[in-house]
Protein backbone atom coordinates (compact mmCIF):
# COMPACT_ATOMS: atom_id res chain seq x y z
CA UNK A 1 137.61 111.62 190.15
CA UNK A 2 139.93 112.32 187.64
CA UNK A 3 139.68 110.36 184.28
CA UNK A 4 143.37 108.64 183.77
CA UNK A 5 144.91 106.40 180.77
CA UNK A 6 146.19 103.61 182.35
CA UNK A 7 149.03 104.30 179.24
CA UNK A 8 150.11 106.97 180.70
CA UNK A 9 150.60 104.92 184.38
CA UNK A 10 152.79 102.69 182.93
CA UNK A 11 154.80 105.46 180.92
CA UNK A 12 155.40 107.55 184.43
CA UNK A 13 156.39 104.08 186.10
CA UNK A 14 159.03 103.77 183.83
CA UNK A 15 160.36 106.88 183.41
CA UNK A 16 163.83 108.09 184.76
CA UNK A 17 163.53 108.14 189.09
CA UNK A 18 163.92 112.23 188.59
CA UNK A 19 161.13 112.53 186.21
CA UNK A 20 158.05 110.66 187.56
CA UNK A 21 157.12 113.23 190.50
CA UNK A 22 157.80 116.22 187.65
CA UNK A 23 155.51 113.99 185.19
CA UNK A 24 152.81 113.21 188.37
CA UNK A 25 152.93 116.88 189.02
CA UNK A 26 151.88 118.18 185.73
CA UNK A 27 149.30 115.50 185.37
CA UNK A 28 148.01 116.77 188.74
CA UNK A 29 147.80 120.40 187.99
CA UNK A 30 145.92 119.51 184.52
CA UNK A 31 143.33 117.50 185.71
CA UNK A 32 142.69 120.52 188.27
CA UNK A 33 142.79 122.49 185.76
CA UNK A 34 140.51 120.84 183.50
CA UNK A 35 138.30 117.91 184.91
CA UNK A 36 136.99 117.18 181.79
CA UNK A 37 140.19 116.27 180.29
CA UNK A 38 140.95 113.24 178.56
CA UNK A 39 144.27 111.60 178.85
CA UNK A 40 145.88 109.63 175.44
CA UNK A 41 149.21 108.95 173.84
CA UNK A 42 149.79 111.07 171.06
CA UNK A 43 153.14 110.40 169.57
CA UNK A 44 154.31 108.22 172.19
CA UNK A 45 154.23 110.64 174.74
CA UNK A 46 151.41 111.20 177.20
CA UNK A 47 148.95 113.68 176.33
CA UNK A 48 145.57 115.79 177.81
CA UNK A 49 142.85 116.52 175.02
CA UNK A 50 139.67 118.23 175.77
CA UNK A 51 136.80 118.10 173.05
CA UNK A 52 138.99 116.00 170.82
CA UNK A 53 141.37 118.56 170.56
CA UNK A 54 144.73 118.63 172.21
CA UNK A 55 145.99 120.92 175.32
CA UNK A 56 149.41 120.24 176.01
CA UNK A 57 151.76 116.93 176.44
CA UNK A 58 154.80 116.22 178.13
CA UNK A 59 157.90 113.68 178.05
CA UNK A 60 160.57 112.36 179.59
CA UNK A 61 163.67 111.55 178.76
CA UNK A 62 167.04 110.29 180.53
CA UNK A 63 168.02 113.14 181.78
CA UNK A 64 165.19 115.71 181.26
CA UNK A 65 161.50 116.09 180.90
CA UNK A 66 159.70 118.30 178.55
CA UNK A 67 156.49 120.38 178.67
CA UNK A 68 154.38 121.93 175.31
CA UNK A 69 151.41 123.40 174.75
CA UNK A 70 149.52 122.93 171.34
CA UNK A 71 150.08 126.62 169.78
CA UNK A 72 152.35 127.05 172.55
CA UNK A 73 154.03 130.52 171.00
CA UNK A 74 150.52 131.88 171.38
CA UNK A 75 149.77 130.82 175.14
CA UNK A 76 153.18 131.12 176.94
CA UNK A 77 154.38 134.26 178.04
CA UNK A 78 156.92 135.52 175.46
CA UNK A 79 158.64 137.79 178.29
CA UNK A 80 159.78 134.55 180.03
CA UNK A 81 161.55 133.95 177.00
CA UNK A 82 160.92 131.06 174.91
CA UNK A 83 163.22 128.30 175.29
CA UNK A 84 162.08 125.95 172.18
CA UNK A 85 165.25 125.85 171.50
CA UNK A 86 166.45 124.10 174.53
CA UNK A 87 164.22 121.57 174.26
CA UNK A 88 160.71 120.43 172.46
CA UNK A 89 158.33 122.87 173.97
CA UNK A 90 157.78 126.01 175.35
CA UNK A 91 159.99 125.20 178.94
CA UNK A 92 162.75 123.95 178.01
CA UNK A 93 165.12 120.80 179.47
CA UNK A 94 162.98 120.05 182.49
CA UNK A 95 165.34 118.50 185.57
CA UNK A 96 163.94 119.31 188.28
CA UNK A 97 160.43 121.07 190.16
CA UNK A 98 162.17 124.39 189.89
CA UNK A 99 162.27 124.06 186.13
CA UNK A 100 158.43 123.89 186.25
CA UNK A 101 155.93 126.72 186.11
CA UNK A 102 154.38 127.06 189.05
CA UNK A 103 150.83 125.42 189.99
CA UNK A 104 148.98 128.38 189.77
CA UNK A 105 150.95 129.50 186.37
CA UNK A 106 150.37 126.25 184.80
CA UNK A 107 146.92 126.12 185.49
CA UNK A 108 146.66 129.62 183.58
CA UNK A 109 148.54 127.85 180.79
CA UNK A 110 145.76 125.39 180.92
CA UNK A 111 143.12 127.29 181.00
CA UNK A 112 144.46 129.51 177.58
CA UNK A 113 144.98 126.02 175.77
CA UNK A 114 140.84 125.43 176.75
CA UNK A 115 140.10 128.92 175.61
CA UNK A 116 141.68 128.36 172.38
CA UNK A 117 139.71 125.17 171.72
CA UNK A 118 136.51 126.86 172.63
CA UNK A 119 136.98 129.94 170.76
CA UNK A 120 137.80 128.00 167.66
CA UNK A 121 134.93 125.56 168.40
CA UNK A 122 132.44 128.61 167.81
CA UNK A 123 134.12 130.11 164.55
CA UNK A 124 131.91 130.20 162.01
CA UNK A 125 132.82 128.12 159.10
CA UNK A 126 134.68 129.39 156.56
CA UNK A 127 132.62 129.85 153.24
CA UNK A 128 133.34 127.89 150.04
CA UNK A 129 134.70 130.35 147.59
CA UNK A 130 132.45 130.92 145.12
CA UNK A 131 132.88 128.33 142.00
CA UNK A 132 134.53 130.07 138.64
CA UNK A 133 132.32 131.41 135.83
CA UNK A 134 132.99 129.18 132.94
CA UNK A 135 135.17 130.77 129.96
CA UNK A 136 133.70 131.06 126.82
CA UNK A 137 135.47 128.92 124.12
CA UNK A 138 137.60 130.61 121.82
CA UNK A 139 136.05 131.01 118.21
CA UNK A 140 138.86 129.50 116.87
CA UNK A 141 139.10 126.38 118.95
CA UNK A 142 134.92 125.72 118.43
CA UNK A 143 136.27 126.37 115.18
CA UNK A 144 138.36 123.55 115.14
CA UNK A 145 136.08 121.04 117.41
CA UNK A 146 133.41 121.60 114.47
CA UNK A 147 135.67 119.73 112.15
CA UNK A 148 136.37 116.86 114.42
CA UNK A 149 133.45 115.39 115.65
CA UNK A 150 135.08 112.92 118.63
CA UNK A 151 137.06 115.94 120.08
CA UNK A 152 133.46 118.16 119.91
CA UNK A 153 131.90 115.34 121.92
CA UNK A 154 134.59 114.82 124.52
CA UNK A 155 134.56 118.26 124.61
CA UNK A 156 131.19 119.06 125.67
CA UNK A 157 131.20 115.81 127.96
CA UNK A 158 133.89 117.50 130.12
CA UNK A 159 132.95 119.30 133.37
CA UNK A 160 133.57 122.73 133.28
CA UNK A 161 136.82 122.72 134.98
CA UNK A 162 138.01 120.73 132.93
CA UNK A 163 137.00 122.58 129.72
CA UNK A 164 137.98 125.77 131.38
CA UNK A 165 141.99 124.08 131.48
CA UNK A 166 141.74 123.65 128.08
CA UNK A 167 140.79 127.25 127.09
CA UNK A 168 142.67 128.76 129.56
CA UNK A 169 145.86 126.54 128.21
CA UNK A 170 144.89 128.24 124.90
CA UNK A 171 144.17 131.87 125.53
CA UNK A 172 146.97 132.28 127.58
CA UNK A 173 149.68 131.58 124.26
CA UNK A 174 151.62 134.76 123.88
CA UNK A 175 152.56 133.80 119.85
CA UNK A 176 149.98 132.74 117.75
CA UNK A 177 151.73 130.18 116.16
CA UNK A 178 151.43 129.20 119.83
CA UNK A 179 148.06 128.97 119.92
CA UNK A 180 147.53 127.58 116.71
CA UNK A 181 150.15 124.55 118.09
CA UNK A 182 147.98 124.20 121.56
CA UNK A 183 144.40 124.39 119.59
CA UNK A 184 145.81 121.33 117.08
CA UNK A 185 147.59 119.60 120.27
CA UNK A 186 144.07 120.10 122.01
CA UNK A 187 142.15 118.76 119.09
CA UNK A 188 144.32 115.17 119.12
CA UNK A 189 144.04 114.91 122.86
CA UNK A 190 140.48 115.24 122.61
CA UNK A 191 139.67 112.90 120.35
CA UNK A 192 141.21 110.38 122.05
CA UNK A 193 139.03 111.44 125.07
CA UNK A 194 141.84 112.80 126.86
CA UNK A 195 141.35 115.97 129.48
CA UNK A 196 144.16 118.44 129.66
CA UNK A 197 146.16 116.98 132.18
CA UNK A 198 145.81 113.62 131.15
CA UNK A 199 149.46 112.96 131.56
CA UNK A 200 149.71 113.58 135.47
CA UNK A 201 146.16 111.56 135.89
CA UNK A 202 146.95 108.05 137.34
């Protein structure tokens, strides 16, 4: 016994006279399809998750129905040509049964959209990227932070990434009256306990 949304009921029920037995059929063929799927709303429109992760949806409209596929491009024949343009979705404006892929073809479509989920279910996770080595501190900015004691402290208080913004900030001056501008400007900010990007910090 297929598991329904009674959400989805009352969205068929309502839909244009043309549309509900394209809407039932779909439904249908899914369930068949996959009788583990789960049936929700997902933007207003009625649509078939399995695992938590969404298969397809449909919708109808006044004078068409449509039909997608989550990562559609990737499951729908591209020789049948790709009609996204039509319409949202991979079929097109939907009128009438002969608009529809067949049982048998939609059922394939299904079963794609379930392979996808389950391949990606079993991907390994991606790693972290490695964290940064810390740069070392200029000689002439520890230089500086020597002669001001409140910028030295906020200084070494700061987690590295935020100590690394600073130096980076620094070493990457082309002039060195640059530099000399951004080690002074670092100084101030720092003794007033103030990271890098203080200014874009809310």
């Amino acid at each position: 016994m297929p598991t329904t949304d009674p959400r989805v009921d009352a969205y068929i029920a309502k839909s244009a006279d043309f549309a509900r037995p394209l809407l039932a059929q779909v439904r249908e063929v899914v369930h068949a399809a996959c009788p583990d799927v789960e049936e929700t709303l997902k933007w207003g429109m009625p649509s078939f998750t399995w695992h938590g992760k969404i298969l397809c949806g449909m919708a109808a409209f006044k004078q068409h129905m449509t039909l997608w596929f989550w990562e559609g491009r990737a499951i729908v024949d591209s020789d049948k040509g790709d009609k996204g343009d039509e319409a949202m979705g991979q079929f097109g404006r939907i009128t009438r049964k002969a608009d529809l892929p067949g049982k048998r073809e939609l059922a394939g479509y299904v079963k794609q959209a379930m392979a996808r989920v389950a391949n990606a279910a079993i991907q390994p996770p991606k790693k972290k990227p490695a964290p940064k080595a810390e740069l070392p501190v200029p000689e002439d900015l520890t230089a500086a932070l020597r002669r001001n004691a409140k910028a030295r402290a906020t200084f070494e208080a700061l987690a590295p990434g935020y100590r690394r913004d600073y130096v980076e900030w620094i070493v990457e001056a082309k002039r060195e009256d640059t530099r000399q501008r951004r080690i002074a400007q670092a100084v101030e900010w720092l003794a007033e306990g103030k990271s890098r990007n203080w200014k874009y910090m809310k």
